[in-house]
Protein backbone atom coordinates (compact mmCIF):
# COMPACT_ATOMS: atom_id res chain seq x y z
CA UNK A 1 16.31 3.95 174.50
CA UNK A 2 18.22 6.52 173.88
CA UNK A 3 21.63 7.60 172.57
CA UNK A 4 23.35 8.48 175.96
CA UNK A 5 21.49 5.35 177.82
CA UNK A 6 23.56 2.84 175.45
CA UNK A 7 26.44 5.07 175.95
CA UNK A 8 26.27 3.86 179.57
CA UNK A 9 26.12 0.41 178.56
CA UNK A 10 29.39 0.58 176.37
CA UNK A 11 31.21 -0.47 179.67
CA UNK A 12 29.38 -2.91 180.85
CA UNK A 13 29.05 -4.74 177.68
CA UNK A 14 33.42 -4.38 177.71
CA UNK A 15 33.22 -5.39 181.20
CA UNK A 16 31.25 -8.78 180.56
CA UNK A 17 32.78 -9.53 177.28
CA UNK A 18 36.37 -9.09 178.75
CA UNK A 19 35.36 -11.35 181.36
CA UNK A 20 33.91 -14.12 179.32
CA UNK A 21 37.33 -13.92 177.58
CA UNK A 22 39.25 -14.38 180.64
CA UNK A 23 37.03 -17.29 181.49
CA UNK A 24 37.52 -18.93 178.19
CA UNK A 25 41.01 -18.23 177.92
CA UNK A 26 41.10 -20.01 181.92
CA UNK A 27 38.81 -22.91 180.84
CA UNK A 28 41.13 -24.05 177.45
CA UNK A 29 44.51 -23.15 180.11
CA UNK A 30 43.09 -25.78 182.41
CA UNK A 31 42.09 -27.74 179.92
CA UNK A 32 45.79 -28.04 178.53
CA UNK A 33 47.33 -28.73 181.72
CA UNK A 34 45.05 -31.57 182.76
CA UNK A 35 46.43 -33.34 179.18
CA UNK A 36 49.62 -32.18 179.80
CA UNK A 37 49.58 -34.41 182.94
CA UNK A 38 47.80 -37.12 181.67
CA UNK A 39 50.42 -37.49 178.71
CA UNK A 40 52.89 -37.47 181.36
CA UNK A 41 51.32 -40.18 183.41
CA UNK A 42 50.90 -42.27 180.30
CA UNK A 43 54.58 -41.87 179.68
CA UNK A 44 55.10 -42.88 182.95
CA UNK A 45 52.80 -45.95 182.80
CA UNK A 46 54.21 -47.36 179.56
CA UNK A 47 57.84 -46.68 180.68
CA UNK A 48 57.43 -48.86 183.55
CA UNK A 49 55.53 -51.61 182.01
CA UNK A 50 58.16 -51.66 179.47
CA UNK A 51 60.91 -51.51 182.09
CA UNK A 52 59.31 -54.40 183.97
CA UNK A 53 58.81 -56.48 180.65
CA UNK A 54 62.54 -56.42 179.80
CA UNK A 55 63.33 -57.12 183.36
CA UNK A 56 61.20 -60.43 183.76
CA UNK A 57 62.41 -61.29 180.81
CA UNK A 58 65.97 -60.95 181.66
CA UNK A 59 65.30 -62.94 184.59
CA UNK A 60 63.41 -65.52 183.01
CA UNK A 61 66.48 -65.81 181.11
CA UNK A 62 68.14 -65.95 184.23
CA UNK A 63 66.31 -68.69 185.74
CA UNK A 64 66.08 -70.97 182.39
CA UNK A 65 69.71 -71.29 182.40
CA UNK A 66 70.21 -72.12 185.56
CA UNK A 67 71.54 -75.24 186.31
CA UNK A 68 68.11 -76.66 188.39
CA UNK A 69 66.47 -75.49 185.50
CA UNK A 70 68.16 -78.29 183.74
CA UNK A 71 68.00 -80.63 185.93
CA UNK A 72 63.79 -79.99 186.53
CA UNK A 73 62.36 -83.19 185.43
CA UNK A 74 59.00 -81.46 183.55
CA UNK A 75 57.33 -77.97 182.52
CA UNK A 76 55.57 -77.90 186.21
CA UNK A 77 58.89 -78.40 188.51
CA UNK A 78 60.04 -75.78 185.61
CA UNK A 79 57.39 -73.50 186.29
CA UNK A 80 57.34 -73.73 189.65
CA UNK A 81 61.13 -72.76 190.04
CA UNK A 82 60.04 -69.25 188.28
CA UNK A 83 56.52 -68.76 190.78
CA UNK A 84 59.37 -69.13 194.22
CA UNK A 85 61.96 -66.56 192.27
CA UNK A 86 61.25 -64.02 194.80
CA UNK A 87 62.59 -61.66 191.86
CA UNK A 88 60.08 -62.88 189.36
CA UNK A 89 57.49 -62.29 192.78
CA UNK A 90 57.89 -58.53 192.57
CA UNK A 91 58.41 -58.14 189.08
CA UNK A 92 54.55 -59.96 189.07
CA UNK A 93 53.31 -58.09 191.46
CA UNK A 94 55.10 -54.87 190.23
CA UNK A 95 53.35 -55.41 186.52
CA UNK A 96 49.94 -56.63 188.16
CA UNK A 97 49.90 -52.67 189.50
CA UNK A 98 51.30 -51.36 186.81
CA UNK A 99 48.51 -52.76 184.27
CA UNK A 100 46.04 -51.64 186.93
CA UNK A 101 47.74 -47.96 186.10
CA UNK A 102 47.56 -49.10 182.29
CA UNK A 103 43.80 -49.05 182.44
CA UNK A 104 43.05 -45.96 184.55
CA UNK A 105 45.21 -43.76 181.98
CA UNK A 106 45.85 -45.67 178.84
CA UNK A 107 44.00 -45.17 175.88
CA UNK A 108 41.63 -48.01 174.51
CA UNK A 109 44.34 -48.53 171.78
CA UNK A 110 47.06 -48.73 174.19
CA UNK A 111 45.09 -51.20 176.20
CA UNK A 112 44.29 -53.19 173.31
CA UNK A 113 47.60 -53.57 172.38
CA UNK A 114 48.73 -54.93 175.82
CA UNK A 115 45.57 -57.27 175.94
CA UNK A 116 46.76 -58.55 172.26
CA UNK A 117 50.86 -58.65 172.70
CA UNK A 118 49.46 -60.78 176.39
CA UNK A 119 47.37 -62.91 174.21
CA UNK A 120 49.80 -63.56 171.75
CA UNK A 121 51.79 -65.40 174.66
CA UNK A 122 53.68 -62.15 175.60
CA UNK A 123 56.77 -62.63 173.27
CA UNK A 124 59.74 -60.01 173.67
CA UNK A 125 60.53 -60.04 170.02
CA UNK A 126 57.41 -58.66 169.45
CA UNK A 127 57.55 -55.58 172.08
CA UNK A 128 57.76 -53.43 169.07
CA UNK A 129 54.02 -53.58 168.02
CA UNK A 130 53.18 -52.78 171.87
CA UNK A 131 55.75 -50.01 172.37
CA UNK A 132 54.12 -48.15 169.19
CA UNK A 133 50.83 -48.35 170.34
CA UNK A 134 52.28 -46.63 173.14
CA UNK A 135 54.00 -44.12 171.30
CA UNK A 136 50.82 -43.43 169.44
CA UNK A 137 48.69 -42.96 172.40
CA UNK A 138 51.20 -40.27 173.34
CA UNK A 139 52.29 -38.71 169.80
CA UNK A 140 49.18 -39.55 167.79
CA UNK A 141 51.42 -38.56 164.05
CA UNK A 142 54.73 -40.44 164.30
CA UNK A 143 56.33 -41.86 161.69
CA UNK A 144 58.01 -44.92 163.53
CA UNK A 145 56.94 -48.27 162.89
CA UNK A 146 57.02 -51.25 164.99
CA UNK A 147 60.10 -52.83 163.05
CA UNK A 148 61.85 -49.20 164.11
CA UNK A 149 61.02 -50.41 167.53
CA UNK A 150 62.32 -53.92 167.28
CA UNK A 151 65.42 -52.76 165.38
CA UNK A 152 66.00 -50.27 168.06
CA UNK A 153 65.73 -52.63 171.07
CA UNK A 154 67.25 -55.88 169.53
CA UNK A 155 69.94 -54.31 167.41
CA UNK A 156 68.31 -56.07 164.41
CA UNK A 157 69.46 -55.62 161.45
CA UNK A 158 68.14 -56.32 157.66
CA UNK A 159 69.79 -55.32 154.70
CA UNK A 160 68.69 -52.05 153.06
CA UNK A 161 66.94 -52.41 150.01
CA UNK A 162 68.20 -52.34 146.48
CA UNK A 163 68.63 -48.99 145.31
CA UNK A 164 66.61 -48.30 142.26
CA UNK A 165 68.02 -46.94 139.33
């Protein structure tokens, strides 16, 4: 080959290298938009589970202080004062999709989280451990624990620790 051959090339070779730069350059674009969206329907997800959480429990709260909630004469009339709250109906059916969502999108350690706050009998006063997993799954390096989150939400507070001297 000789000189003025590869002198032809020189183009080419700029041609196909720009191009596979503009591919790779589309390809990792894409690729950050596609996470882009899925962080925003996590956010999404975990916002409304959250929402519906502190809404059933408001209305559970609601319901157990009623005055034929005192007057129920067991657990089962109890319970089955909360299954005809046609509040406590959507908010059921509104968290049954909502999980559904959870699934789809969530990450594994999001999921697990959900599965173990559900097993541990679903206690509000423990939505902190749940809403950083959450957190996590969306901003892998915070810093905020789970008491942050229960501090925030219940307005809990402990006393500081001793400063050192």
């Amino acid at each position: 080959m000789n000189m003025k051959t590869f002198e032809g090339l020189i183009p080419l070779f700029t041609a196909i290298i720009s191009a596979a730069a503009l591919l790779v350059g589309y390809v990792y674009q894409k690729h950050m938009e596609t996470d882009a969206g899925i962080r925003k329907n996590r956010q999404e997800i975990y916002s409304r589970l959250i929402t519906n959480i502190t809404k059933r429990n408001e209305m559970q709260w609601r319901i157990e202080n009623s005055p034929d909630w005192k007057k129920a004469k067991n657990e089962q009339e109890q319970y089955q004062m909360i299954l005809k709250d046609a509040e406590m109906s959507k908010n059921w059916h509104d968290r049954t999709e909502v999980v559904a969502f959870l699934f789809l999108y969530g990450t594994d350690d999001a999921i697990n989280a959900y599965a173990k706050w559900v097993s541990e009998g679903s206690n509000v006063e423990n939505i902190g451990k749940l809403i950083l997993a959450f957190r996590k799954s969306i901003y892998p390096e915070t810093h905020t624990t789970a008491d942050d989150a229960n501090l925030t939400i219940w307005n809990i507070h402990k006393p500081l620790p001793a400063k050192q001297q």
